[in-house]
C-alpha atoms as a PDB file:
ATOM      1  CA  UNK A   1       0.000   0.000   0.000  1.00  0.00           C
ATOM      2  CA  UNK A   2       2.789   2.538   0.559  1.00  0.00           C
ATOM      3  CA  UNK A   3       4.344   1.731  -2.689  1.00  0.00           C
ATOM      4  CA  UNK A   4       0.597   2.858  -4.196  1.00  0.00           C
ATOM      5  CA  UNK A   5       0.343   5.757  -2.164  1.00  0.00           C
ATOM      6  CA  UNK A   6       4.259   6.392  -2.828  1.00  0.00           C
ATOM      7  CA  UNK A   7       3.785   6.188  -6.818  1.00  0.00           C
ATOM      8  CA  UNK A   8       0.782   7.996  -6.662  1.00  0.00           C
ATOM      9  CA  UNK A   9       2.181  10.929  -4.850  1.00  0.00           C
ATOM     10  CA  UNK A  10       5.526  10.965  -7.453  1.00  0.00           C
ATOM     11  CA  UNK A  11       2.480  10.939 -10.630  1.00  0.00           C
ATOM     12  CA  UNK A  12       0.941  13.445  -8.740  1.00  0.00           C
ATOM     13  CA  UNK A  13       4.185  16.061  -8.344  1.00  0.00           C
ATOM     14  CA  UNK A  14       5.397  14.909 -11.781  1.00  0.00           C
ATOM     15  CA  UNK A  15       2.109  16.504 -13.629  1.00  0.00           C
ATOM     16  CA  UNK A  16       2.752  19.549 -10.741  1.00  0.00           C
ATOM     17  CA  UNK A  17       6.142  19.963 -12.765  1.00  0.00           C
ATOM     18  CA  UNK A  18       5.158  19.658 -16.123  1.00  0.00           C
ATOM     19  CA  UNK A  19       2.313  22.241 -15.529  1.00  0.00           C
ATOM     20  CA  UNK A  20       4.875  24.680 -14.310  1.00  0.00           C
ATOM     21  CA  UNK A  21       7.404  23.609 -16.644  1.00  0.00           C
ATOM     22  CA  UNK A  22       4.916  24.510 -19.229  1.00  0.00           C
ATOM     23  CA  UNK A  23       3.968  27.662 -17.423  1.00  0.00           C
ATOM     24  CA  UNK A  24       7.405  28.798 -17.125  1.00  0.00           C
ATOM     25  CA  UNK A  25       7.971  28.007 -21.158  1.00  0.00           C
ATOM     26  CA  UNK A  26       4.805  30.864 -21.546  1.00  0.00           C
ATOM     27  CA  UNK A  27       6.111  33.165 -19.635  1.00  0.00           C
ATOM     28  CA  UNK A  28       9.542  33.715 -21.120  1.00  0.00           C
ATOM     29  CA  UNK A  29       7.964  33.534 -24.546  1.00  0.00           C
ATOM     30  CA  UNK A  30       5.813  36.376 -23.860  1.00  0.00           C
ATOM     31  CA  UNK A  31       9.146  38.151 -21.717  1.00  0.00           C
ATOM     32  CA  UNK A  32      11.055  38.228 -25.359  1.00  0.00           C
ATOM     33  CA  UNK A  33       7.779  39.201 -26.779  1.00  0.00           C
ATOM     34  CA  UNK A  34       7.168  42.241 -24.768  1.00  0.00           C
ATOM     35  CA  UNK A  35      11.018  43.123 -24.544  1.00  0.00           C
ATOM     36  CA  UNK A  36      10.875  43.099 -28.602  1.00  0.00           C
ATOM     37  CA  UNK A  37       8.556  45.366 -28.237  1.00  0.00           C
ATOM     38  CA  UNK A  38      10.050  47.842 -25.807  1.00  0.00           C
ATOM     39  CA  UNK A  39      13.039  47.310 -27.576  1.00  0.00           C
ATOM     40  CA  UNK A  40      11.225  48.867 -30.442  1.00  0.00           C
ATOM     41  CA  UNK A  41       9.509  51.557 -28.618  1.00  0.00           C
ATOM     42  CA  UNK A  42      12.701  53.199 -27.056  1.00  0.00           C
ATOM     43  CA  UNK A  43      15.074  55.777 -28.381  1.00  0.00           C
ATOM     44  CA  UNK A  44      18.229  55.301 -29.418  1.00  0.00           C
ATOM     45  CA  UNK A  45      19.243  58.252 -27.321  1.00  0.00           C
ATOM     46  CA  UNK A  46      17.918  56.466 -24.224  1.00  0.00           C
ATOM     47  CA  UNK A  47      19.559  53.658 -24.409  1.00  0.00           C
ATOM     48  CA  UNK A  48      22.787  53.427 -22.005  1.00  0.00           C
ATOM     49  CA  UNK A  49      22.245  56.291 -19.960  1.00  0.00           C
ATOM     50  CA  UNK A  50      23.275  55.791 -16.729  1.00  0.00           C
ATOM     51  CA  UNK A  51      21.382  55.633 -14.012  1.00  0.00           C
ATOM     52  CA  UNK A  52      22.847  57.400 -10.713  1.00  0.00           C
ATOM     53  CA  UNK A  53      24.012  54.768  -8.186  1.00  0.00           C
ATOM     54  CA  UNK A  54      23.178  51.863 -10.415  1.00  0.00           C
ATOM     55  CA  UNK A  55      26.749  50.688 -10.509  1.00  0.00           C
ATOM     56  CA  UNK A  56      26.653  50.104  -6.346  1.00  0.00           C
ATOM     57  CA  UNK A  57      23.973  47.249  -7.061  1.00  0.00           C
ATOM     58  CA  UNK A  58      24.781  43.579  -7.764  1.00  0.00           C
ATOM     59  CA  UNK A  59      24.015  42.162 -10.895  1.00  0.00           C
ATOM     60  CA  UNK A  60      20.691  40.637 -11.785  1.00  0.00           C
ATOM     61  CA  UNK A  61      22.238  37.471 -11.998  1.00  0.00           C
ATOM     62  CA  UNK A  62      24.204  37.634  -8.401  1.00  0.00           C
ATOM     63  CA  UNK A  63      20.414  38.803  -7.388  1.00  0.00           C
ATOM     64  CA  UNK A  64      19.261  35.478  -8.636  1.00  0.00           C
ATOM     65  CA  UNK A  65      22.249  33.731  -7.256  1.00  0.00           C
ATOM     66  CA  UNK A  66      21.818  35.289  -3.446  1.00  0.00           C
ATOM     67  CA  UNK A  67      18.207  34.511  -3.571  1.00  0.00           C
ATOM     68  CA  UNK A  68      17.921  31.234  -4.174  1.00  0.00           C
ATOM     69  CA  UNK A  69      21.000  30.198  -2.454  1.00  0.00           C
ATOM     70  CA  UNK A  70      19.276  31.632   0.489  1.00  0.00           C
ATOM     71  CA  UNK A  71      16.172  29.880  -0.264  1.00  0.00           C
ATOM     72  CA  UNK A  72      18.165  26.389  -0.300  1.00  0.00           C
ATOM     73  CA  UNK A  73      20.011  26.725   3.003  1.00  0.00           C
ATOM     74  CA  UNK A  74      16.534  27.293   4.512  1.00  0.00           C
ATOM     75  CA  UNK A  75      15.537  24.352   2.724  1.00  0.00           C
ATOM     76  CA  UNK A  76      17.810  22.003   3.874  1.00  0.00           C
ATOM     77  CA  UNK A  77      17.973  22.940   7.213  1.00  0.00           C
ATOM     78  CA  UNK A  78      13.909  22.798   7.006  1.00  0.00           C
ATOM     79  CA  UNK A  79      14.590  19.202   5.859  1.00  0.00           C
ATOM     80  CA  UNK A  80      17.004  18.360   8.232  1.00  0.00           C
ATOM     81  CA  UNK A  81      14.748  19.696  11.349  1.00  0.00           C
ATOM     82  CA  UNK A  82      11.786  17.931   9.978  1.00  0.00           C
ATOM     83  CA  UNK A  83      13.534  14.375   9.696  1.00  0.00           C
ATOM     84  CA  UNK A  84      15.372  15.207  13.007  1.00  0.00           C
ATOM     85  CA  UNK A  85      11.765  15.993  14.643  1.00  0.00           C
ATOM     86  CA  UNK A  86      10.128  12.552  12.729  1.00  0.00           C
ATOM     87  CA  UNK A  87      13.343  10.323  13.901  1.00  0.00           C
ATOM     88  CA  UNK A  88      12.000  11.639  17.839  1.00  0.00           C
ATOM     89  CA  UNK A  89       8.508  10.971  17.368  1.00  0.00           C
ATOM     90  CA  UNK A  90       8.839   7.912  16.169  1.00  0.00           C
ATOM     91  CA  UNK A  91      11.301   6.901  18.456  1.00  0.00           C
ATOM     92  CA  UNK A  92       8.560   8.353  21.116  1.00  0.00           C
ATOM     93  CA  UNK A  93       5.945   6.089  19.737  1.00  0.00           C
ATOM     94  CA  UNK A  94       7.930   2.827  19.514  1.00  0.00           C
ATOM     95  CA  UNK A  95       9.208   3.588  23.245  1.00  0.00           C
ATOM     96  CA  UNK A  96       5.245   3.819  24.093  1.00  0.00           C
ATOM     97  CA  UNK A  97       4.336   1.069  22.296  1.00  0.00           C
ATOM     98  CA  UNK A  98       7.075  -1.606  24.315  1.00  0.00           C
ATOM     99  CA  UNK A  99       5.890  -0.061  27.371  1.00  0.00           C
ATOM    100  CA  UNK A 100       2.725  -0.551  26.771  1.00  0.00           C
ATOM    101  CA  UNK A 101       3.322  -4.428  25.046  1.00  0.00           C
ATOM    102  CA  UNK A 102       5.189  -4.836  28.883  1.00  0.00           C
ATOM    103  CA  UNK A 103       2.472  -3.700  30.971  1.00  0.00           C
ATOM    104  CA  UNK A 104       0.130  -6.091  28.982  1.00  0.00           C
ATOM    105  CA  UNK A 105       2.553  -8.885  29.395  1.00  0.00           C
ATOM    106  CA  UNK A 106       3.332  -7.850  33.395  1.00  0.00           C
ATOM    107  CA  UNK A 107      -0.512  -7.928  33.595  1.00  0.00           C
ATOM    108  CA  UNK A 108      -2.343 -10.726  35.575  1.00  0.00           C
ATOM    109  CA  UNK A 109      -4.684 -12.913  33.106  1.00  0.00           C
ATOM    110  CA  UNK A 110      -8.768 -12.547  34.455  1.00  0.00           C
END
């Protein structure tokens, strides 16, 4: 039964990922789209002026990089607390569970 409920959860995220996949695919197509456009709707004697300051702030891409490199340390230490917190409880329950199997066993039979 876990192997059902196991496959059925992996189907289940797969179709998750293709649908944002696909999303994703939309989205950059209609990015270049629209930057065509505003690529076609500003002046030549706009483009490269400097902005005041702009220099003093990381790159988009070292944006990106910070970000998500943030995002995964959270991550895995999320992942590591929840496994830590699943290895007590279930440790927890088995410990009740003997105890309880002895007190049964320690019981007098009626």
């Amino acid at each position: 039964m876990t192997t059902d409920a196991t496959e059925l959860a992996r189907n289940a995220q797969q179709q998750i990922m293709d649908s944002v996949e696909a999303l994703q695919a939309t989205v950059l197509q209609s990015a270049r789209a629209l930057g065509d456009i505003v690529d076609k709707l500003v002046p030549d004697k706009l483009r490269g002026v400097a902005v005041p300051g702009a220099d003093a702030l990381p790159s988009p891409e070292d944006t990106i990089s910070l970000g998500f490199d943030f995002v995964e340390r959270i991550l895995a230490s999320q992942r590591k607390f929840v496994e830590e917190l699943t290895a007590q409880v279930s440790s927890a329950g088995a410990t009740a569970t003997e105890r309880t199997a002895k007190t049964k066993a320690a019981a007098p039979s009626k």
